[in-house]
Each structure stands twice: as structure tokens, then as C-alpha cells.
Protein backbone atom coordinates (compact mmCIF):
# COMPACT_ATOMS: atom_id res chain seq x y z
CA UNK A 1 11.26 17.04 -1.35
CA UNK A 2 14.66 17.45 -0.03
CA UNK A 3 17.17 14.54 0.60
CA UNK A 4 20.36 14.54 2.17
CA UNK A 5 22.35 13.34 -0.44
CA UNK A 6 19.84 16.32 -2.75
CA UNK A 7 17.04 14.04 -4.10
CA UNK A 8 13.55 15.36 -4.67
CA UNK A 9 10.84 12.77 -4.92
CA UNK A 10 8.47 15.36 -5.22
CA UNK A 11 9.50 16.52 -8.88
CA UNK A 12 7.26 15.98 -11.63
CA UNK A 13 7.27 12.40 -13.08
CA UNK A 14 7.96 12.96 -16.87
CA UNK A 15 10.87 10.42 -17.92
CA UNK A 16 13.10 11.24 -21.40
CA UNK A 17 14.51 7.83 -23.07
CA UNK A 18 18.03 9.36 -21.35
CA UNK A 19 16.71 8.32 -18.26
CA UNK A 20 15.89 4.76 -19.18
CA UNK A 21 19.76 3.64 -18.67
CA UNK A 22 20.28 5.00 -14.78
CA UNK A 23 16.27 3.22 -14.41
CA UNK A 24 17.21 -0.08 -15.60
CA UNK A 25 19.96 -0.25 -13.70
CA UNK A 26 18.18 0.41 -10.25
CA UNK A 27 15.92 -2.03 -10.95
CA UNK A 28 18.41 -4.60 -11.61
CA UNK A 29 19.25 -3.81 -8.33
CA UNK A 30 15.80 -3.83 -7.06
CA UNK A 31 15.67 -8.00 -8.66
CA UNK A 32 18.69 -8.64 -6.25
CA UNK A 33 17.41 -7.17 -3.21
CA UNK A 34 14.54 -9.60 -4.07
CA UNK A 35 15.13 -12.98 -2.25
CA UNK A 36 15.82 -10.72 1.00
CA UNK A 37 12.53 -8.54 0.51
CA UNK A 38 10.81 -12.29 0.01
CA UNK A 39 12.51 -13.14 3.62
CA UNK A 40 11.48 -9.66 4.95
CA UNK A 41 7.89 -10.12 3.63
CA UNK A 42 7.20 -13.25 5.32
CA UNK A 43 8.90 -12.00 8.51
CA UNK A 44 6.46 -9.02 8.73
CA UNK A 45 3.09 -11.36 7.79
CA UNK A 46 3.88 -14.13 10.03
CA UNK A 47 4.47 -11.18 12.62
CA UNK A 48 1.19 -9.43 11.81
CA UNK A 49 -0.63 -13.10 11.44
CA UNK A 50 -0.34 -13.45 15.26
CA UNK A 51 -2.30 -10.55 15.80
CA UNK A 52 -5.40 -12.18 13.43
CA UNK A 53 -7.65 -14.72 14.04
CA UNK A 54 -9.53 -15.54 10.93
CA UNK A 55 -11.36 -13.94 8.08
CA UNK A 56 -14.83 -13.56 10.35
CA UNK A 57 -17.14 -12.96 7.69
CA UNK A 58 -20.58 -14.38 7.54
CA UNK A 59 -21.21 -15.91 4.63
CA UNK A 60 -21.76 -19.60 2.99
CA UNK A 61 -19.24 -21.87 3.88
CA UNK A 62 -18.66 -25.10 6.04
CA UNK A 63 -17.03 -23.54 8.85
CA UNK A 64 -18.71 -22.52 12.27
CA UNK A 65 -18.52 -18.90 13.02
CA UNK A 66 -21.10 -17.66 16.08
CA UNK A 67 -24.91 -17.67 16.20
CA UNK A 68 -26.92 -14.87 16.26
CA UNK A 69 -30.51 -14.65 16.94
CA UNK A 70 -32.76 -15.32 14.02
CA UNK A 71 -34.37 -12.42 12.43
CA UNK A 72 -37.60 -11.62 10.32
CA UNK A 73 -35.79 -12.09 6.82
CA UNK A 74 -34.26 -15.35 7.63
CA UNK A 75 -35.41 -19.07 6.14
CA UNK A 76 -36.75 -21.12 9.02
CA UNK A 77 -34.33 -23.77 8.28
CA UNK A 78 -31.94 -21.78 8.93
CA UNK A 79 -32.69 -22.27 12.63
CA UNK A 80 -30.03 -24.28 15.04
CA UNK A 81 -32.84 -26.05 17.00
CA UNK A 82 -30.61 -27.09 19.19
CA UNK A 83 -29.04 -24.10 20.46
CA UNK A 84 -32.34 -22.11 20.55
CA UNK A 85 -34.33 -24.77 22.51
CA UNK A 86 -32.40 -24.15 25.79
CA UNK A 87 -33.72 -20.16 25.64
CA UNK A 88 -36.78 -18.52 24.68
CA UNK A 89 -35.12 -17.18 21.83
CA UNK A 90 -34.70 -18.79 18.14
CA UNK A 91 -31.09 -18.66 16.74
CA UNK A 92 -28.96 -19.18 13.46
CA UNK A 93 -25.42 -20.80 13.37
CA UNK A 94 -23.69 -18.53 11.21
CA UNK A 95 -20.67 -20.31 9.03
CA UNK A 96 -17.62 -17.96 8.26
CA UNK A 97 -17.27 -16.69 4.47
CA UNK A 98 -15.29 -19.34 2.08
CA UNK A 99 -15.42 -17.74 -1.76
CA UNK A 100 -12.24 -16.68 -2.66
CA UNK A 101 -11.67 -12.90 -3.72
CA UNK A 102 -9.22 -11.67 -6.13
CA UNK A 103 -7.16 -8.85 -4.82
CA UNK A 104 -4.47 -7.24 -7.07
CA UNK A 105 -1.43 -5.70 -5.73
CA UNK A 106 0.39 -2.85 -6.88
CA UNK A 107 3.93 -1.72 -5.15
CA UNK A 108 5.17 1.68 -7.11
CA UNK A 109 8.68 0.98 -9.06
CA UNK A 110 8.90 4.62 -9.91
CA UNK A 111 12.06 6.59 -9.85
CA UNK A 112 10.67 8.87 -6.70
CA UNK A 113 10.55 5.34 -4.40
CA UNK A 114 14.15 5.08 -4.78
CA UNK A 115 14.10 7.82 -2.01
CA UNK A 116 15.59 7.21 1.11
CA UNK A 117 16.79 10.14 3.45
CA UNK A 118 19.63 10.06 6.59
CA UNK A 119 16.10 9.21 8.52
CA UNK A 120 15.31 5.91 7.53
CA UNK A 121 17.48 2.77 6.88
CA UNK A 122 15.21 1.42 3.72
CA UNK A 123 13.80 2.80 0.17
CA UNK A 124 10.25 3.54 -0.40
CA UNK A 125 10.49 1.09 -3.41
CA UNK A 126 11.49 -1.74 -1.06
CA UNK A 127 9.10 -0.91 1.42
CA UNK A 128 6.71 -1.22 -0.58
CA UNK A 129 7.75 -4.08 -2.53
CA UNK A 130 7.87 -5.74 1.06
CA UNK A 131 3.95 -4.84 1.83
CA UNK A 132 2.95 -5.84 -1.40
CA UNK A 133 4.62 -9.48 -0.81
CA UNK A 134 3.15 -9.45 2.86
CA UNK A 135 0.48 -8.82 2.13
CA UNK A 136 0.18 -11.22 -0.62
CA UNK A 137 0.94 -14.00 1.65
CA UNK A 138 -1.23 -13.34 4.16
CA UNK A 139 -4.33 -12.59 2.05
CA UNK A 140 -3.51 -16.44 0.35
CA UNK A 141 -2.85 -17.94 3.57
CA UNK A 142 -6.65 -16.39 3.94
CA UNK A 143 -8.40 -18.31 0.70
CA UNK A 144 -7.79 -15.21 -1.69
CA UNK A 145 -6.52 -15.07 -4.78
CA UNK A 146 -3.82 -12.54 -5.73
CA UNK A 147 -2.07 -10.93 -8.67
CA UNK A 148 0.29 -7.97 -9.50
CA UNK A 149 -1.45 -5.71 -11.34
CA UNK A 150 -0.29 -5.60 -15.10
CA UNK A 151 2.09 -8.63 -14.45
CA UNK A 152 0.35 -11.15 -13.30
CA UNK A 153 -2.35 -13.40 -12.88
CA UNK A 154 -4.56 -14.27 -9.76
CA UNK A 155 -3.19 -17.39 -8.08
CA UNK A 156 -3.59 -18.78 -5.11
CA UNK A 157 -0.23 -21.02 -4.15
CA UNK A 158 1.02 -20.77 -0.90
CA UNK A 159 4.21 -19.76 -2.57
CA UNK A 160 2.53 -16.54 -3.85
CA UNK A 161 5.14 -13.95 -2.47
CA UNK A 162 8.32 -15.51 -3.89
CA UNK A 163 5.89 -16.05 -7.46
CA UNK A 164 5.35 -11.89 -7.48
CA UNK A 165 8.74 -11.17 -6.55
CA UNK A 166 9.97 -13.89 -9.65
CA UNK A 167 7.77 -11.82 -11.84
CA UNK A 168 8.88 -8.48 -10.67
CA UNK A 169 12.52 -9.94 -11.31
CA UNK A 170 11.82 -10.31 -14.95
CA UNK A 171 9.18 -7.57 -15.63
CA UNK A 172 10.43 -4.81 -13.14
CA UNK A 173 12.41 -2.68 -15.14
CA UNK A 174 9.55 -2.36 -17.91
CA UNK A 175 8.31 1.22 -18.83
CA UNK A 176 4.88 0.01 -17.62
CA UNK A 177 6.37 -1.64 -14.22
CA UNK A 178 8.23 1.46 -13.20
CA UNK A 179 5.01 3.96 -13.80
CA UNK A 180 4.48 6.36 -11.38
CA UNK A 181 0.69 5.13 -11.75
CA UNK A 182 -0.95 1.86 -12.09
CA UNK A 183 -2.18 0.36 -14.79
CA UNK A 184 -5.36 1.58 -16.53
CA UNK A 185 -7.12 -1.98 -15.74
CA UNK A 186 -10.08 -3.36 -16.13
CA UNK A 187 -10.44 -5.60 -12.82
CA UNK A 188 -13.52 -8.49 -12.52
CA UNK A 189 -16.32 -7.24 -11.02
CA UNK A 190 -16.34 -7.59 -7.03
CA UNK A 191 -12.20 -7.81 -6.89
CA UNK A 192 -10.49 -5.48 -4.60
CA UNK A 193 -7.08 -3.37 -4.80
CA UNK A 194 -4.48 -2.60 -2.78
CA UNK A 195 -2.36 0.51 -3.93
CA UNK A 196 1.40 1.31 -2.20
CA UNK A 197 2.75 4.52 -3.72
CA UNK A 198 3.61 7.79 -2.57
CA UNK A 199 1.31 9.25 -4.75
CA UNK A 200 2.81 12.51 -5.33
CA UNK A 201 1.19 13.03 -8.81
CA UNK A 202 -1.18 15.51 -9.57
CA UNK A 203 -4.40 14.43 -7.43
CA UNK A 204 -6.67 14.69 -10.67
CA UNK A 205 -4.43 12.41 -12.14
CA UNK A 206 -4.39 10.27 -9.12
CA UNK A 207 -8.35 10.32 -8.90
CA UNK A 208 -9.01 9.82 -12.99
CA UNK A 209 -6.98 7.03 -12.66
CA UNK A 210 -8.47 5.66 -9.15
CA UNK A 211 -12.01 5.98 -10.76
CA UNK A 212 -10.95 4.32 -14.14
CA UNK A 213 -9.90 1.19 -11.82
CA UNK A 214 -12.78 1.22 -9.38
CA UNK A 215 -15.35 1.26 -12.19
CA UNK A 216 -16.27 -1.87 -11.89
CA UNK A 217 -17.51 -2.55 -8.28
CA UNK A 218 -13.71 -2.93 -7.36
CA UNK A 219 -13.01 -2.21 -3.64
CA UNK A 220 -9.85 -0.29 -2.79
CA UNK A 221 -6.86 0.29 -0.01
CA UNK A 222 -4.54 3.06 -0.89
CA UNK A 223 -0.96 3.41 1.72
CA UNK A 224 0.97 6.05 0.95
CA UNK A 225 4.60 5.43 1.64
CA UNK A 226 6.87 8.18 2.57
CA UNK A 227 10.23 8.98 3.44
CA UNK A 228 9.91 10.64 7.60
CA UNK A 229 12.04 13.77 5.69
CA UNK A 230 9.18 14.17 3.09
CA UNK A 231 6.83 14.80 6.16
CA UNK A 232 9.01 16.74 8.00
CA UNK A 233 11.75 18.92 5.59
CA UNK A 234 14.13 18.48 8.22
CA UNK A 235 16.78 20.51 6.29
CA UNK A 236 18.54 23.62 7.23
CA UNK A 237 20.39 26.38 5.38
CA UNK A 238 21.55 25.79 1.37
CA UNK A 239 19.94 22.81 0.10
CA UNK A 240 19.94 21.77 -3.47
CA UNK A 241 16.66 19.77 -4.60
CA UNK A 242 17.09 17.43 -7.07
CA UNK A 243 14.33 15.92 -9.31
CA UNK A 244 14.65 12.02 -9.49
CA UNK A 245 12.19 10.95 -12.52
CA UNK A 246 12.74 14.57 -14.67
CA UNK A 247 16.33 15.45 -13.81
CA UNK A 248 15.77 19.09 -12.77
CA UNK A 249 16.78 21.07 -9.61
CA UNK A 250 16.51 24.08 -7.63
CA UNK A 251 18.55 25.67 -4.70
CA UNK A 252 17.09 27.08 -1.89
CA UNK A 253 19.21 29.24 0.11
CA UNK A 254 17.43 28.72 4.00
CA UNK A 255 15.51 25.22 3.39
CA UNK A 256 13.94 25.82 6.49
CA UNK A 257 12.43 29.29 5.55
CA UNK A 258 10.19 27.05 3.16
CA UNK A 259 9.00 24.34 5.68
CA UNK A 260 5.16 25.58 6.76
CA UNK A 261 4.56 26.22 3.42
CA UNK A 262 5.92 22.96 2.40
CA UNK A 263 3.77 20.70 5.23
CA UNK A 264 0.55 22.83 4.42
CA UNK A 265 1.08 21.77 0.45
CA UNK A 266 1.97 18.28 1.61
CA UNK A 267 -1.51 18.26 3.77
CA UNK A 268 -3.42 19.86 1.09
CA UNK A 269 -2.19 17.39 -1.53
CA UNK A 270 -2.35 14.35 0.98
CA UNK A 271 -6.35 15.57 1.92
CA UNK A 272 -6.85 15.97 -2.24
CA UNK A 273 -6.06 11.80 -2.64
CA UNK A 274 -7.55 10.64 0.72
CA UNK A 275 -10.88 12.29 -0.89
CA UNK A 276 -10.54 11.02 -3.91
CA UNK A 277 -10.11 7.41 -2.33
CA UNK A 278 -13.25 8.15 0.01
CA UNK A 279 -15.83 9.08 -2.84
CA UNK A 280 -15.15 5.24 -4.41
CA UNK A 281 -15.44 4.39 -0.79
CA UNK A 282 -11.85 3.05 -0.79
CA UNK A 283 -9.58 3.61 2.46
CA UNK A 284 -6.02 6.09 2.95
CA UNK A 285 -3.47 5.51 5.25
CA UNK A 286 -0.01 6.69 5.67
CA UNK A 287 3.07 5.13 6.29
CA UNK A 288 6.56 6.21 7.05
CA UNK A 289 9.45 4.15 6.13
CA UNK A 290 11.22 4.50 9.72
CA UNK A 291 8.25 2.74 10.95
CA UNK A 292 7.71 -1.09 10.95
CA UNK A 293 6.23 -2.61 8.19
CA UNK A 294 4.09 -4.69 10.34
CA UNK A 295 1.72 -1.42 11.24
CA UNK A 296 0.44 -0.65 8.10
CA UNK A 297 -0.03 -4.61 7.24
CA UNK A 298 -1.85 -5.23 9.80
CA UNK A 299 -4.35 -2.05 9.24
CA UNK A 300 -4.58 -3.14 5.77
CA UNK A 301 -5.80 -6.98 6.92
CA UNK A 302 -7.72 -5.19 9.23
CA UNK A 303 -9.71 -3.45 7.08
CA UNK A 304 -9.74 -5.71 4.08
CA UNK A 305 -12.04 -8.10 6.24
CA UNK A 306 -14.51 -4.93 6.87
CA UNK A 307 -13.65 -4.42 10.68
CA UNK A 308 -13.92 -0.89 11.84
CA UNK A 309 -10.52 0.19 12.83
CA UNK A 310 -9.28 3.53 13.58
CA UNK A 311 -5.67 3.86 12.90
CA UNK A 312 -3.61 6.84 12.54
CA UNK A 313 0.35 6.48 11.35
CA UNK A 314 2.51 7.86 14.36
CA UNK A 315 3.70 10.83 13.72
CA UNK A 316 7.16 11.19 12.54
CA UNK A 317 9.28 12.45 15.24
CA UNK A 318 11.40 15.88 14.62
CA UNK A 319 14.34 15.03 13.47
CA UNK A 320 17.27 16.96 14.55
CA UNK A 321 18.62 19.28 11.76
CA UNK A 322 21.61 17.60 9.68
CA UNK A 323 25.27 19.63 10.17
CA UNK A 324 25.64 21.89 7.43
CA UNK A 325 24.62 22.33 4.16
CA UNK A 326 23.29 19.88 1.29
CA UNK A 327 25.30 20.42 -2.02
């Protein structure tokens, strides 16, 4: 995909050893940005926390949730007597769900989420990085446990979005922390993941490795992050696209002669993941980085308790087309 400044996020994702300099420099830059992504993260949970009220999951526990009337496969001391003798009709006090679950977290580090275009005012990598953290915090504030896939593991202190971002300041710029794919983990039974890439691989490769981590009963939440100029190939005239994780490019003399093709590949590619993630009976949503990050937080906490919710990213507004030419 085209930048403005000639970036392509969309080149393939094969990295030479040349490469590893320019990489561990961004994300030395990425372990500065940290304390303000930590700031930004709690911002956007405490913003999205407002909006929740409680985990509302029946389930064994000490806390009062609703009652319900009592049904055939139900033990008959499970009956609030109390409740049911001012009615006809016998009910059970439900309690609200108190085990804690392990989710892992994985924010892409790749080269391609360095990306930002004239469009937005943040990177994909620090977008993510910021959902991750939010998220993080509000799923401990909610009795999970949480861990960064590969890096880390589960905890549950309240301090659990500055103790990810600590260990993505000292593991960050690792060959394994900057794949364009998570790990290849095996994840306890029952756990759940939540996925923030752009996941512009291959979508076999994407799948193979979605199945390999959802093999064990693991529930999943996939957001793909993009740039609004990925979406939209805003650009007009002579564009050069540059490849940010191989190093190759390509000029196209009218960029916007290639633009339906481009969205219907983009579509085809985004429908190829989304069913992948469906058939483990994960969830897909977009986001777009000139969009708050509160939106797709709060879908994901939406979801992640099992409410139905039907949420659709706005789409990106058509940007007008950039003067001249990108060299």
C-alpha cells in the first residue's frame, strides 16, 4: 500500500539480517514512546470503562446478579424461596461469574505497523500497542489474568499495563517480538486471545497459524489495524511504493488507475482472514487508526463477555487527493 512519504505495508514480510539495524532502532523508539502509550492506554480504558457495567456472566461466585425462573435441570436448592413465594412462579438467584480467565495479548511489532500516512496522526504499531495495554487493564480491573504472548506470563496486578509495556521495553526489538505473526503457542486449555495486527500475510499463513493457536479450546478476537490510506489508496498520479519489511519497490505511473482493483484485493484478502477467524468461532473487526481507540476497545470488552453486539468500523471517509506526485 501506498504512503505519502512511499511506504508499502503491504509488501511481503521476508526480513535479511541488513534489515535488523534500521528494526532495532525503531523499536528503541517504540520503548520511548512507551510511558506515553501507558498514559494513552489508561486514558482510552477508563474512557471505555464508563460505558461497562460488569462482567454479567452467570456462573459460581458470591456476587448477586438477577434471578431467573427456575427450570427443569436445576437443583431444588437452588431455589430463592423468598423471592418466588410472593408469585406463582419458583425462581433462582443467579450470582455473576468469579474464575479468573487467562487472556493473552498480542500487539504486532512488525516493520509494516510502522505505517502511518498524511491521514492519520499515529502508527499502527502504537495503536496497537495502546489496545493491547487497554485492554489489558480493563480485562484485570475485570478478575482476568493477562499475558503478552511469547513475553510474558499471566498476572493479574492492577499495574498490568505499565508491567507489558516494561517487558515490551526490554524484549521488543527481538526477532520473535517484531514477527509479522504470533507466536506458535501452546495456550491452557479454556484461555482466550486477543490478536491486533494488520494481518496482511498470506491468509493460509494467517489461518495455519490461527488454528495452531486455537487448538486447544482457546477463544479468539482478531482487530485488524489499518492505516485510513490502506483502505482507501487515496493517491494520485506517479507514486513510488516502497516495501517496509523486504526493501523492494515499484512505480506506478497513475496510482489511481489501480484503486478498484486494489479495494477488491483488499476485500478479498480481508473476507479470506475474517473466515478463517469464524471457522474457530473467533470474532474480526476492523479498525482505522484515524479513529478513536476507544471504539474498537469497547467492541472487544463487549464481546469478550459473550454479549451480542453488532459493530461495524465507520467507514473511512474519502480523503481528498494529496498535491502532486509521491517520489
Amino acid at each position: 500500500m501506498a504512503t505519502s512519504d512511499g511506504g508499502n505495508p503491504a509488501a511481503g514480510h521476508g526480513r535479511r539480517k541488513a534489515d535488523l539495524a534500521p528494526l532495532e532502532s525503531e523499536a528503541h523508539g517504540l520503548a520511548s514512546r512507551l510511558p506515553d502509550l501507558v498514559l494513552e492506554a489508561l486514558r482510552v480504558s477508563s474512557t471505555v470503562a464508563h460505558g461497562l457495567h460488569g462482567r454479567r456472566r452467570s456462573g459460581p461466585g458470591e456476587t448477586f446478579w438477577q434471578f431467573r425462573q427456575f427450570g427443569t435441570t436445576d437443583p431444588a436448592a437452588s431455589i430463592d424461596w423468598r423471592r418466588s413465594a410472593s408469585t406463582d412462579t419458583l425462581f433462582v438467584r443467579e450470582r455473576e461469574w468469579e474464575a479468573a480467565h487467562t487472556v493473552w495479548l498480542w500487539p504486532d511489532l512488525s516493520p509494516s505497523m510502522s505505517f502511518r500516512s498524511h491521514l492519520a496522526t499515529t502508527t499502527k504499531r502504537d495503536r496497537a500497542v495502546v489496545l493491547a495495554l487497554a485492554a489489558a487493564e480493563m480485562l484485570v480491573t475485570g478478575g482476568e489474568r493477562v499475558g503478552l504472548m511469547g513475553l510474558t506470563r499471566p498476572m493479574a496486578s492492577r499495574r498490568a499495563a505499565t508491567r507489558l509495556a516494561e517487558s515490551l521495553a526490554l524484549h521488543g526489538e527481538t526477532r520473535e517480538a517484531t514477527a509479522s505473526l504470533p507466536p506458535e503457542a501452546r495456550l491452557a486449555r479454556f484461555s482466550g486471545a486477543i490478536l491486533i495486527s494488520d494481518f496482511l500475510d498470506p491468509p493460509e499463513t494467517i489461518a495455519a497459524r490461527l488454528r495452531a493457536i486455537a487448538g486447544n479450546d482457546v477463544s479468539g478476537h482478531l482487530v485488524q489495524v489499518l492505516d485510513p490510506a490502506e483502505e482507501t489508496l487515496p493517491y494520485e498520479g506517479r507514486a513510488e511504493f516502497l516495501g517496509l519489511e523486504d526493501g523492494s519497490h515499484w512505480i506506478a505511473d497513475r496510482a489511481e488507475s489501480l484503486r478498484d482493483r486494489y479495494r477488491a484485493r483488499l476485500e478479498a484478502h480481508r473476507a479470506a482472514v475474517s473466515d478463517a477467524a469464524r471457522r474457530l468461532g473467533w470474532t474480526f473487526l476492523v479498525h482505522h487508526t484515524d479513529r478513536p481507540a476507544s471504539e474498537p476497545l469497547l467492541a472487544l470488552m463487549q464481546r469478550f463477555r459473550g454479549d451480542v453486539v453488532s459493530w461495524r468500523p465507520p467507514s473511512a471517509a474519502k480523503p481528498a487527493a494529496p498535491e502532486g506526485g509521491h517520489g
